[in-house]
N, C-alpha and C. Protein backbone atom coordinates (compact mmCIF):
# COMPACT_ATOMS: atom_id res chain seq x y z
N UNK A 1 29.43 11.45 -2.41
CA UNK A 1 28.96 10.40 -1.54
C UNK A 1 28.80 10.93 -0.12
N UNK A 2 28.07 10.22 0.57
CA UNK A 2 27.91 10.44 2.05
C UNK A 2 28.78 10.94 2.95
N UNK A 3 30.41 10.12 2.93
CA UNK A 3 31.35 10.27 3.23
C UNK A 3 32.10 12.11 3.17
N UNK A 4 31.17 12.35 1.97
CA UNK A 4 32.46 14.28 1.46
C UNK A 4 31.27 15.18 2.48
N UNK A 5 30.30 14.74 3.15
CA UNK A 5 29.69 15.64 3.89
C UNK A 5 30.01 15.49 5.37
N UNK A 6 30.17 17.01 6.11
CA UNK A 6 30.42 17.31 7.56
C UNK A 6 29.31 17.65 8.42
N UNK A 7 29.43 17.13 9.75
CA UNK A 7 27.94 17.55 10.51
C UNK A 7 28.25 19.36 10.86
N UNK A 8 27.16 19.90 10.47
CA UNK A 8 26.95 21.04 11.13
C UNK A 8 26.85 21.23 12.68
N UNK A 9 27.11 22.17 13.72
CA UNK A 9 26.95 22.36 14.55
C UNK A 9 25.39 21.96 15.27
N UNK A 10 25.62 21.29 16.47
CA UNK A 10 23.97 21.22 17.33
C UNK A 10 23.70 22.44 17.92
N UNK A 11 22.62 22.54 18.41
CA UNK A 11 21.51 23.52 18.92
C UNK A 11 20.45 23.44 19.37
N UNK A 12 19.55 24.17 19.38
CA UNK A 12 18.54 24.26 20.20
C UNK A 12 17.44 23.29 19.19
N UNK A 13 17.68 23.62 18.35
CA UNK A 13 16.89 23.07 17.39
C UNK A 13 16.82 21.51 16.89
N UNK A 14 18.13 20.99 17.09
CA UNK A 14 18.84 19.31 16.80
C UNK A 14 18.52 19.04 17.92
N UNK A 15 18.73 19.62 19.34
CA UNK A 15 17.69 19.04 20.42
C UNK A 15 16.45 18.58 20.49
N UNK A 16 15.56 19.72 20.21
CA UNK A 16 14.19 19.36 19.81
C UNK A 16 13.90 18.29 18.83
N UNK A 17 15.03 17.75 18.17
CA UNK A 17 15.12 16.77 17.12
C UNK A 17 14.88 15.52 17.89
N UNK A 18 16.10 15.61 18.79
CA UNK A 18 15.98 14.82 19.54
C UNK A 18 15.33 14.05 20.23
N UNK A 19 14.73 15.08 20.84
CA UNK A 19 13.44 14.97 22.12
C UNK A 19 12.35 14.28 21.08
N UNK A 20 12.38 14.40 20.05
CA UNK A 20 11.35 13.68 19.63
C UNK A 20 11.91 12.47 19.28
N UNK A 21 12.68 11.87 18.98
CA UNK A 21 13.14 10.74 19.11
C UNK A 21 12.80 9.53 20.72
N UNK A 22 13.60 10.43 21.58
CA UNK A 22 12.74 10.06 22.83
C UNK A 22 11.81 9.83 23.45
N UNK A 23 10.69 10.60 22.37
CA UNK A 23 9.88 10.67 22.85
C UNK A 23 8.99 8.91 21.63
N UNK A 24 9.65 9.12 21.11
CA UNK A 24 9.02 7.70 20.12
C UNK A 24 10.19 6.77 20.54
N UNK A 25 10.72 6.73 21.51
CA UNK A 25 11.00 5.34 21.84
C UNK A 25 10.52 4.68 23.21
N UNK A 26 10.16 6.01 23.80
CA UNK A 26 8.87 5.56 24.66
C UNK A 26 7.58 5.15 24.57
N UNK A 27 7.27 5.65 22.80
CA UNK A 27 5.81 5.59 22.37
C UNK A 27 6.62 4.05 22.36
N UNK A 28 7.18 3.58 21.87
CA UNK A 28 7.31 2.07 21.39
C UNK A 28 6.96 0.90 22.57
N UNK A 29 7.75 1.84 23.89
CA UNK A 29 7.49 0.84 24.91
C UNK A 29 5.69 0.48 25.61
N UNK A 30 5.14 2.11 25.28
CA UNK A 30 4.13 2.02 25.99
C UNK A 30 2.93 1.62 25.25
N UNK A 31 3.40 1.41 23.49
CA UNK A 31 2.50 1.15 22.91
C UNK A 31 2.69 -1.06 22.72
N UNK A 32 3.62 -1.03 23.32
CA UNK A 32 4.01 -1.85 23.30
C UNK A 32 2.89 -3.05 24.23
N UNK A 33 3.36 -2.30 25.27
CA UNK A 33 3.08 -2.86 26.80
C UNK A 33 1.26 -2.48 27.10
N UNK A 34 0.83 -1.06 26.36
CA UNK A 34 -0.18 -1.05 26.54
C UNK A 34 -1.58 -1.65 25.21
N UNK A 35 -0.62 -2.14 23.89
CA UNK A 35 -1.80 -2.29 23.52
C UNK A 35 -1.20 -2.95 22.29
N UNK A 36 -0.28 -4.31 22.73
CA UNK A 36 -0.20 -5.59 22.67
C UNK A 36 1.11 -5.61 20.90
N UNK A 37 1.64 -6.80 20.11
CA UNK A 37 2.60 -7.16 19.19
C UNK A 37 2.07 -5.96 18.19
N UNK A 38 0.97 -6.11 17.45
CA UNK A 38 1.22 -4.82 16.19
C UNK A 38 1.17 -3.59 16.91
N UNK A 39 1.36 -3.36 18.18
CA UNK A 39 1.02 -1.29 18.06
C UNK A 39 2.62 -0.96 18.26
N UNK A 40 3.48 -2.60 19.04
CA UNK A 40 4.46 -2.57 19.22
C UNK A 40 5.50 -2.22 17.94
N UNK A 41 4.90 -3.03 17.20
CA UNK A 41 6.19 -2.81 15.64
C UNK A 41 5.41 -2.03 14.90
N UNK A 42 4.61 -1.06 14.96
CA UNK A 42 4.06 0.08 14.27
C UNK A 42 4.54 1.23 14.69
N UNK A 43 4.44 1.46 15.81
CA UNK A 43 5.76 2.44 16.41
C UNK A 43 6.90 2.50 16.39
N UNK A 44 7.52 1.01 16.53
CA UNK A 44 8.81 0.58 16.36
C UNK A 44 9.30 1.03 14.83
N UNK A 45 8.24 0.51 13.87
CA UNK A 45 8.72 1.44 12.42
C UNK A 45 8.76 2.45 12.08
N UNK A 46 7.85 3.46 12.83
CA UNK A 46 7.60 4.65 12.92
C UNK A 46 9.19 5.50 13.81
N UNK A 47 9.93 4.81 14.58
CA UNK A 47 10.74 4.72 15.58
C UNK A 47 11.96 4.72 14.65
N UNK A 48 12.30 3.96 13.87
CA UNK A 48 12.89 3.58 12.60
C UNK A 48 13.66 4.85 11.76
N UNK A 49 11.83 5.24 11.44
CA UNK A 49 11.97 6.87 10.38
C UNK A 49 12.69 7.82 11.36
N UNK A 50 12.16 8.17 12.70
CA UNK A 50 12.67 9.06 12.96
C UNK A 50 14.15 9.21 13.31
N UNK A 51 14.60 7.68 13.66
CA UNK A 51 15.97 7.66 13.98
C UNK A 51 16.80 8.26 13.01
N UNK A 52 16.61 7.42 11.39
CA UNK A 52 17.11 7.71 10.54
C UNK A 52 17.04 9.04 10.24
N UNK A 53 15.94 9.91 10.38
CA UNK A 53 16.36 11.25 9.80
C UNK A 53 17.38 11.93 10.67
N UNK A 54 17.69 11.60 11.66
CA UNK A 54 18.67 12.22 12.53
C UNK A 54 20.19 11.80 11.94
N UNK A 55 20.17 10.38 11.33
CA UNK A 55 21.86 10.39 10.64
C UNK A 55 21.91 10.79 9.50
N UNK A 56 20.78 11.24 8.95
CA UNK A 56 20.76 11.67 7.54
C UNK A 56 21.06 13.23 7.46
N UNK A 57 21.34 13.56 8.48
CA UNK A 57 21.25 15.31 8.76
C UNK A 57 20.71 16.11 8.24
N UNK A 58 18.70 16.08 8.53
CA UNK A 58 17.88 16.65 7.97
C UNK A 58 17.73 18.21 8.36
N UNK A 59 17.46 19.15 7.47
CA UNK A 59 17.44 20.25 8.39
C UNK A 59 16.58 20.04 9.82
N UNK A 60 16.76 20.89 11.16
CA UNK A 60 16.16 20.49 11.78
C UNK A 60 14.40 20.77 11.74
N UNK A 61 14.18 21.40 11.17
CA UNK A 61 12.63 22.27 10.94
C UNK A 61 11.83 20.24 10.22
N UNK A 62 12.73 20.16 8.91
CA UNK A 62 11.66 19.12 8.34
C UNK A 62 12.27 17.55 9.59
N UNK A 63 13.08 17.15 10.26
CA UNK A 63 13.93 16.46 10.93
C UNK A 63 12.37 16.27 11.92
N UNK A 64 12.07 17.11 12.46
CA UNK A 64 10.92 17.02 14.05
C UNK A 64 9.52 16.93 13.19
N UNK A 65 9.22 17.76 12.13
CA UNK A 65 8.30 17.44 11.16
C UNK A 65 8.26 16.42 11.11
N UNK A 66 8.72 15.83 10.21
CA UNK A 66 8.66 14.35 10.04
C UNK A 66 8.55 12.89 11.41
N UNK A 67 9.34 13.48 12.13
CA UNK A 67 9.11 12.82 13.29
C UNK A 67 8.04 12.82 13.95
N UNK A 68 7.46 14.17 14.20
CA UNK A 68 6.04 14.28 14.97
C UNK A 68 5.16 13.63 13.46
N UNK A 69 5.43 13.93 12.99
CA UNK A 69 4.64 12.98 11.35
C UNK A 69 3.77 11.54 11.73
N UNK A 70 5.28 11.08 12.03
CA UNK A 70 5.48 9.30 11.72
C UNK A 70 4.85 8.87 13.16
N UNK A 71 5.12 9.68 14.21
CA UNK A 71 4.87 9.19 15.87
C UNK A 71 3.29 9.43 15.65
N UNK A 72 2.52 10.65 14.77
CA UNK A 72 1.24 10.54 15.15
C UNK A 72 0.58 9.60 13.99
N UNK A 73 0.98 9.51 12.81
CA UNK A 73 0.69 8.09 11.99
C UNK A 73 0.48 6.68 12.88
N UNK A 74 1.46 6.72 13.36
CA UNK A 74 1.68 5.42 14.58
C UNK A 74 0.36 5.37 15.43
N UNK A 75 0.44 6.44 16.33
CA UNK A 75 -0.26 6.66 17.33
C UNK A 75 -1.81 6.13 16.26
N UNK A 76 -2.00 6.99 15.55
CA UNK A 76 -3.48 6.87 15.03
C UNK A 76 -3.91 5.71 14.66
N UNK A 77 -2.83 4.88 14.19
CA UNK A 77 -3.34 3.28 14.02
C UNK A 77 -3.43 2.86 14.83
N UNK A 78 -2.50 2.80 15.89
CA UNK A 78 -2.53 2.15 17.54
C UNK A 78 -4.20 2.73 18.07
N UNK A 79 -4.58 3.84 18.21
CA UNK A 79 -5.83 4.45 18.70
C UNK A 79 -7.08 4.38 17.57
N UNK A 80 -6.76 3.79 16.75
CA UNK A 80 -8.28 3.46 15.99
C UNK A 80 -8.40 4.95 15.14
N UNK A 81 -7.45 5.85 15.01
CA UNK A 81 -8.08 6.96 14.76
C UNK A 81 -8.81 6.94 13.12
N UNK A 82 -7.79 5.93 12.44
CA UNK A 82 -8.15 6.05 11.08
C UNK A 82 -9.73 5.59 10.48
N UNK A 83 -9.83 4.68 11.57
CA UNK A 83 -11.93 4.45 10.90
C UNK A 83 -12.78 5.05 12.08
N UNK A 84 -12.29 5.82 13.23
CA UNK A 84 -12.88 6.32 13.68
C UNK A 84 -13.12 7.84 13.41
N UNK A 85 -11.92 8.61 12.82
CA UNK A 85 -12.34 10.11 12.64
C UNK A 85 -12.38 10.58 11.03
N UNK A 86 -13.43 10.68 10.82
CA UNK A 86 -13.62 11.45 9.41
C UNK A 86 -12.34 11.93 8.82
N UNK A 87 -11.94 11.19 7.79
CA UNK A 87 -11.09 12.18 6.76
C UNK A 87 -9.84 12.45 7.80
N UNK A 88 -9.01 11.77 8.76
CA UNK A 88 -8.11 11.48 9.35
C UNK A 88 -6.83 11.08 8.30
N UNK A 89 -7.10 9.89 8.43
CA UNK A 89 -6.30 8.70 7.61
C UNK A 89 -5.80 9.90 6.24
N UNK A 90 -6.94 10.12 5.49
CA UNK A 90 -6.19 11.25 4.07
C UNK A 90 -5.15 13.09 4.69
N UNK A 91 -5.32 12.88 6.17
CA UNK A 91 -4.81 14.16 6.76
C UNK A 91 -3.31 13.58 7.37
N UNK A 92 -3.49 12.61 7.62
CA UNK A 92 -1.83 11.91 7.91
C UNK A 92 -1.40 11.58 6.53
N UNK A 93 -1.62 10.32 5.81
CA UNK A 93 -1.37 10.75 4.17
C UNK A 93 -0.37 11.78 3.60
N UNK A 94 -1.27 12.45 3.68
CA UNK A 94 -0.82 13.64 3.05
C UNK A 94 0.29 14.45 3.84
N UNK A 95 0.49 14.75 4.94
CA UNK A 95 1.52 15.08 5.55
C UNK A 95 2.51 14.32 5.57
N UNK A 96 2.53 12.93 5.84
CA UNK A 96 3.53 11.72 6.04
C UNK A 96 4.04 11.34 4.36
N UNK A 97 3.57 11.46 3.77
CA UNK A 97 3.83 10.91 2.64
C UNK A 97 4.87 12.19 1.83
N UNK A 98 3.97 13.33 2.13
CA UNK A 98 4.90 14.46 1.41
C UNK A 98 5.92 14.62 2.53
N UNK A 99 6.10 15.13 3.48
CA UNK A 99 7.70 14.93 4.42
C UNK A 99 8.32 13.38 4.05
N UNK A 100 7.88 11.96 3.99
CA UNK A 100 8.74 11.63 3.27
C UNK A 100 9.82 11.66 1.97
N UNK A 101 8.81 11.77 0.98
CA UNK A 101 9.18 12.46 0.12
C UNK A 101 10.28 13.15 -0.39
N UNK A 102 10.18 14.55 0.69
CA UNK A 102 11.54 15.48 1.09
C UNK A 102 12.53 14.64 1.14
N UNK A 103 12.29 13.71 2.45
CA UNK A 103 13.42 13.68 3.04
C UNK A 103 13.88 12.63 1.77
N UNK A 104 13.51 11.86 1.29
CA UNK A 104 14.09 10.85 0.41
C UNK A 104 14.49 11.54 -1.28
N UNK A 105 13.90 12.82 -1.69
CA UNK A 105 14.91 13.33 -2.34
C UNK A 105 15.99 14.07 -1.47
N UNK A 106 16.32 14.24 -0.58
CA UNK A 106 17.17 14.55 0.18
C UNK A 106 18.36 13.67 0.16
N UNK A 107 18.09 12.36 0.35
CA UNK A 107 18.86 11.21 0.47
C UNK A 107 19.28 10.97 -1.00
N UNK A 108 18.61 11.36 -2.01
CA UNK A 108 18.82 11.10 -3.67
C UNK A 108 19.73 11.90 -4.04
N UNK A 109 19.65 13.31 -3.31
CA UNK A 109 20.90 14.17 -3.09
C UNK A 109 22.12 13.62 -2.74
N UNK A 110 22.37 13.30 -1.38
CA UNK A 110 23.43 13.16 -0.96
C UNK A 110 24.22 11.68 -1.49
N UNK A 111 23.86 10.86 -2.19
CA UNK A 111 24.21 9.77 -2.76
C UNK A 111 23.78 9.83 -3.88
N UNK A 112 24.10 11.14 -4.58
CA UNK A 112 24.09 11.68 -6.25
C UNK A 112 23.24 10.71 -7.21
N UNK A 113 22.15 10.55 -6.43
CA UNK A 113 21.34 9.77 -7.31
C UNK A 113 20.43 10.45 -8.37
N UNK A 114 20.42 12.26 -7.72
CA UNK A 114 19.94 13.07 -8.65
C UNK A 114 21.12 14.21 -8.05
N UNK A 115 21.32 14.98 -9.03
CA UNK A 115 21.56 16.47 -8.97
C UNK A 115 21.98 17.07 -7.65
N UNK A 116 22.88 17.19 -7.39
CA UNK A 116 22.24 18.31 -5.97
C UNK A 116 22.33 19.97 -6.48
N UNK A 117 21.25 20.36 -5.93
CA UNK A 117 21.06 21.92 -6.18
C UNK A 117 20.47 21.86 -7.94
N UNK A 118 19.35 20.94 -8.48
CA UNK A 118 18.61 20.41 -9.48
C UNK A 118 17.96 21.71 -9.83
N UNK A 119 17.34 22.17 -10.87
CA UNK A 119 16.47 22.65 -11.10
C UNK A 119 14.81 22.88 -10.31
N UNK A 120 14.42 23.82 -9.92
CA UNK A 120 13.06 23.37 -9.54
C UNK A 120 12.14 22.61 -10.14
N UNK A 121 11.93 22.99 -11.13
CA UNK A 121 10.56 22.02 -11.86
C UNK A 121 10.97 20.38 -11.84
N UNK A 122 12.60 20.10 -12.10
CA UNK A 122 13.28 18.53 -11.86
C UNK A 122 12.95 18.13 -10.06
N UNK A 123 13.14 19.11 -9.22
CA UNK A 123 12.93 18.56 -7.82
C UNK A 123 11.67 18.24 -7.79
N UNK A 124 10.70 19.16 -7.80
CA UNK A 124 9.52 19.42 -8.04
C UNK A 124 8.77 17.63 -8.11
N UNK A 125 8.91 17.64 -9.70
CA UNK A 125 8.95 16.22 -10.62
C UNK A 125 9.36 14.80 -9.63
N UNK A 126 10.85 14.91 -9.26
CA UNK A 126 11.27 14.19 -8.57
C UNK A 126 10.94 13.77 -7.47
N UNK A 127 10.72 14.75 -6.87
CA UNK A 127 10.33 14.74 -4.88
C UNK A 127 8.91 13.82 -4.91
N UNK A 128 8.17 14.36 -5.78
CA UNK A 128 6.56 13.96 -6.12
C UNK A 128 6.42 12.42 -6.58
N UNK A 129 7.50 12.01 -7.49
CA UNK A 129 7.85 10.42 -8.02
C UNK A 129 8.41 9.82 -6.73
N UNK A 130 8.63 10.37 -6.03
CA UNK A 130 9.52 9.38 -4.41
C UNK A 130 8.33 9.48 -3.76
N UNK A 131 7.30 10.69 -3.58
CA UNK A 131 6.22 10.44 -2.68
C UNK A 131 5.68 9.26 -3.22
N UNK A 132 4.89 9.25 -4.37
CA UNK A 132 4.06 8.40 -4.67
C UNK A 132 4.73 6.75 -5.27
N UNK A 133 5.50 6.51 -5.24
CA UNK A 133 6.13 5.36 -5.01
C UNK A 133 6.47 4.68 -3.16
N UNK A 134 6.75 5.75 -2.38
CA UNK A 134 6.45 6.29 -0.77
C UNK A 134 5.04 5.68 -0.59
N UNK A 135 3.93 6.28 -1.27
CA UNK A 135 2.32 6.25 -0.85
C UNK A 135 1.86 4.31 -1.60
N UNK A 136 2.62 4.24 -2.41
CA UNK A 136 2.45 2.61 -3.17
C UNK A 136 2.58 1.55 -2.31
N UNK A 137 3.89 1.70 -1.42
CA UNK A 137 4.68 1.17 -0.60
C UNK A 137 3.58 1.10 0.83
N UNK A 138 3.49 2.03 1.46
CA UNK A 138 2.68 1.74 2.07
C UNK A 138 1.18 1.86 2.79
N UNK A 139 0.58 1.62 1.21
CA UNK A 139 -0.67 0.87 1.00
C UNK A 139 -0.31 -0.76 0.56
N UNK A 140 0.91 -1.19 0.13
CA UNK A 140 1.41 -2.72 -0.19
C UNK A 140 1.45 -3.26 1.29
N UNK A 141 1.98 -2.15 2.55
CA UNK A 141 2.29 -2.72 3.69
C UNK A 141 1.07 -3.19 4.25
N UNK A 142 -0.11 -1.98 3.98
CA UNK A 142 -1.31 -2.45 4.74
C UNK A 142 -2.14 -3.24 4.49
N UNK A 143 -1.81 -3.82 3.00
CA UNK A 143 -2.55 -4.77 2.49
C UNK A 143 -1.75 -5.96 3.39
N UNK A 144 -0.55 -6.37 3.22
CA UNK A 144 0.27 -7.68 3.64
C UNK A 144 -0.27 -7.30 4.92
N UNK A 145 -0.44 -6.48 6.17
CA UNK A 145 -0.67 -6.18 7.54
C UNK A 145 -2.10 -6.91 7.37
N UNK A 146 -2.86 -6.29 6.64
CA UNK A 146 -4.14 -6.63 7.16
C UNK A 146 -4.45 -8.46 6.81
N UNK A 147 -4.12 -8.98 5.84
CA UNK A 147 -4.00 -10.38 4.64
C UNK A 147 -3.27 -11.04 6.11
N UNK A 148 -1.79 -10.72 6.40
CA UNK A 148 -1.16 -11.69 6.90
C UNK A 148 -0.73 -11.54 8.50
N UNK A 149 -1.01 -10.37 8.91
CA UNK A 149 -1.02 -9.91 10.63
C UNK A 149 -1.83 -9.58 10.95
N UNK A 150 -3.03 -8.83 10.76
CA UNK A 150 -4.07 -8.39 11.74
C UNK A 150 -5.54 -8.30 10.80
N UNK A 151 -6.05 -8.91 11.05
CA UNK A 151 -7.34 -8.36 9.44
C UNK A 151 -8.09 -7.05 10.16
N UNK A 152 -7.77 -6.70 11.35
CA UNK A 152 -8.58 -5.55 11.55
C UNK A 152 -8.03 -3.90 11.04
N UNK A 153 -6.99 -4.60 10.67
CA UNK A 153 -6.05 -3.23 9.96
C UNK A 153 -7.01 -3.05 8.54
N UNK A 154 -7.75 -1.80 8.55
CA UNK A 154 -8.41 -1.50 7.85
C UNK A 154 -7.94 -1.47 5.74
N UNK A 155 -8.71 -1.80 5.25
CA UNK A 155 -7.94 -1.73 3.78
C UNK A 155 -9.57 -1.85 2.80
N UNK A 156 -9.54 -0.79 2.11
CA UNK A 156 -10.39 -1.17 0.70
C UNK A 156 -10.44 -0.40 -0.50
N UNK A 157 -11.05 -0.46 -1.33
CA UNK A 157 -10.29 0.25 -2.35
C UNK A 157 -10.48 1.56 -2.43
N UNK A 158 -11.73 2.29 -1.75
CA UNK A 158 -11.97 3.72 -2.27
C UNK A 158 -10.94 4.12 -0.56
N UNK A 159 -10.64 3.35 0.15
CA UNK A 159 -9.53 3.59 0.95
C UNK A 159 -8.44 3.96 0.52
N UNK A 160 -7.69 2.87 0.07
CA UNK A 160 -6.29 3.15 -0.62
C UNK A 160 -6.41 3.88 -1.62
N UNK A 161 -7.09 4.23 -2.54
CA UNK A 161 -7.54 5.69 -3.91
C UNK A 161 -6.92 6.10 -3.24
N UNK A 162 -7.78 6.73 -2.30
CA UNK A 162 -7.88 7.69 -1.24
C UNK A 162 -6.65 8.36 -0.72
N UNK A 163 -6.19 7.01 0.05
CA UNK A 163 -4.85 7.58 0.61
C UNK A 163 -3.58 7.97 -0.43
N UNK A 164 -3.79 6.88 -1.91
CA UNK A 164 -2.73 7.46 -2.72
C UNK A 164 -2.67 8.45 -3.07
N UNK A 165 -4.08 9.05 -3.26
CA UNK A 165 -4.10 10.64 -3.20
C UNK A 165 -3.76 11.74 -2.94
N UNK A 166 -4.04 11.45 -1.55
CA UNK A 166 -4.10 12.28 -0.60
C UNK A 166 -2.39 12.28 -0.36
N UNK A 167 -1.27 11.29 -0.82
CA UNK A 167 0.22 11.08 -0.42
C UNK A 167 0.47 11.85 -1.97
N UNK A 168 -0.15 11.55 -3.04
CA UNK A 168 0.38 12.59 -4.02
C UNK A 168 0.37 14.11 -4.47
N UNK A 169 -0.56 14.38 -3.37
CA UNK A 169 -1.13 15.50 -3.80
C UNK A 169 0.15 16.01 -2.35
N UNK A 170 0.48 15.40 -0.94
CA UNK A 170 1.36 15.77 -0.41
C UNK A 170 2.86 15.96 -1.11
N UNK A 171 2.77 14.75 -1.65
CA UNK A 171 4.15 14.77 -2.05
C UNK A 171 4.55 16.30 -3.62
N UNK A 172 3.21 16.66 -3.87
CA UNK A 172 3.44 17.59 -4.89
C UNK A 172 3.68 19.23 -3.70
N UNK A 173 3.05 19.47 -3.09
CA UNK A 173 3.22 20.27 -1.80
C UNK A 173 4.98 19.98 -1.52
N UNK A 174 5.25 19.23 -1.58
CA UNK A 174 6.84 18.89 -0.76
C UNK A 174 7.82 19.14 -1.76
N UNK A 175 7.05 18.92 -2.91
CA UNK A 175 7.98 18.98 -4.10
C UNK A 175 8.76 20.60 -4.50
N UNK A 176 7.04 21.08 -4.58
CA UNK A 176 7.60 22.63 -4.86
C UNK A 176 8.02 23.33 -3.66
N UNK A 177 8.60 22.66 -2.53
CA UNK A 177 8.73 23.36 -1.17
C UNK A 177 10.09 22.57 -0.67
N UNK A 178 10.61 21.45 -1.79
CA UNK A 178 12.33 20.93 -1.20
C UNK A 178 12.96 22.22 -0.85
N UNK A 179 13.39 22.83 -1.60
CA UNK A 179 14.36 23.82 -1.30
C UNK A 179 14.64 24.39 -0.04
N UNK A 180 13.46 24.90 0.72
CA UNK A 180 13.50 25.24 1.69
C UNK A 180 13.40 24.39 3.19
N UNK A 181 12.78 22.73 2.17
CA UNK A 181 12.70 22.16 3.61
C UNK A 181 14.05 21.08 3.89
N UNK A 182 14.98 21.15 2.62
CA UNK A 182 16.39 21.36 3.40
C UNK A 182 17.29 22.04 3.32
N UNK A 183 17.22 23.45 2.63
CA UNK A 183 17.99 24.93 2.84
C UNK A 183 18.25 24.74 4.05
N UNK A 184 19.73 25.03 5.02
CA UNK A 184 20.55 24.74 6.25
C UNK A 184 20.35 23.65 6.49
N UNK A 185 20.49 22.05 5.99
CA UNK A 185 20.59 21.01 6.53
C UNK A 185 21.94 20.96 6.95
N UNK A 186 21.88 19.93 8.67
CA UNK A 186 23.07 19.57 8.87
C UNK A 186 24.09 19.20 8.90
N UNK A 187 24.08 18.64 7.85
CA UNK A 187 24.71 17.86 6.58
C UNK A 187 25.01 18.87 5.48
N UNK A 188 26.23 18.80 5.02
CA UNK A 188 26.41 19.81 3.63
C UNK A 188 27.56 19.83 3.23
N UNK A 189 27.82 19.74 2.08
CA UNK A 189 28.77 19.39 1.02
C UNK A 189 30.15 20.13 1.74
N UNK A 190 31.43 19.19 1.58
CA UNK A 190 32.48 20.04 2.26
C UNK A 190 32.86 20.54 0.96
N UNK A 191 34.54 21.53 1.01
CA UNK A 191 35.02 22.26 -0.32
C UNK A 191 35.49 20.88 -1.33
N UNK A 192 35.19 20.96 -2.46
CA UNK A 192 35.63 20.01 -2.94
C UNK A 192 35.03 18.66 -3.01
N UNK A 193 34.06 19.20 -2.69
CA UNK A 193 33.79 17.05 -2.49
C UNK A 193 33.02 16.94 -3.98
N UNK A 194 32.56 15.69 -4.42
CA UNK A 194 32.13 15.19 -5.46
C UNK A 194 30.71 15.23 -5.23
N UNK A 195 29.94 15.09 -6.51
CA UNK A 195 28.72 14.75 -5.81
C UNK A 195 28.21 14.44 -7.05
């Protein structure tokens, strides 16, 4: 359980973790203040992810990954980027969806929901079933966003294909690449603990 793991030492690197945290809780205010209720709680959720990977003690490499991830996901809905730049929307996708991914077999780890230290081809398998349940989730959000908060929040079907795609084909990238993207997490099993 959560509890048999110790924080590793900070650094230069859990800083930079940091700083990006800071730096998306300013995106929250200014997206807030500059461009009105949804850019506010789109960041704010985005604000959310990154907090959490910091108590989850992600290594720091996928920890700022993911963070700069979720802050420019944010940003790009707040700035129109997704129906304004070609093949955008499937380039966040795919990055955001596979660093989730990670991090949530990560979390399947540490609350022995799978294996820790699994087989590859089982992480692999696994990491890829959390993306795309990850990529289900939110294309469900942008449907309820667009239906019941904003109809300009873009949604249609060779859209969402699209993006489920583009989050599975990330999340298969993340899959065969767990190992290393939390090999030295800050977080790690003390002597003896259960798991």
């Amino acid at each position: 359980m959560i509890e048999n793991f110790r924080r590793a030492p900070s650094g230069p690197a859990e800083w930079a973790a940091d700083a990006v945290r800071v730096l998306g809780a300013v995106s929250v205010a200014v997206a807030g203040i500059g461009w009105g209720a949804v850019a506010f709680w789109v960041t704010a959720l985005a604000l959310l992810g990154v907090c959490a990977s910091r108590f989850l003690g992600l290594r720091p490499a996928l920890d700022i990954a993911l963070g700069i991830t979720l802050l420019v996901a944010a940003w790009s809905s707040t700035l129109g980027l997704y129906t304004s730049v070609a093949g955008w929307d499937l380039v966040v996708h795919f990055f955001a969806t596979g660093l989730i991914a990670a991090a949530l077999f990560v979390v399947a780890e540490r609350f022995s929901v799978v294996p820790f230290g699994g087989a590859p081809g089982a992480t692999a398998v696994l990491t890829t079933a959390f993306g795309v349940t990850a990529a289900v989730v939110w294309e469900v959000a942008e449907w309820v966003g667009h239906n019941f908060v904003d109809p300009t929040i873009y949604v249609a079907y060779n859209d969402t294909i699209g993006d489920l795609v583009a989050g599975t084909a990330g999340s298969i990238v993340a899959g065969c690449s767990t190992r290393y993207l939390h090999a030295g997490d800050r977080v790690r099993p003390t002597a003896g603990a259960r798991l």
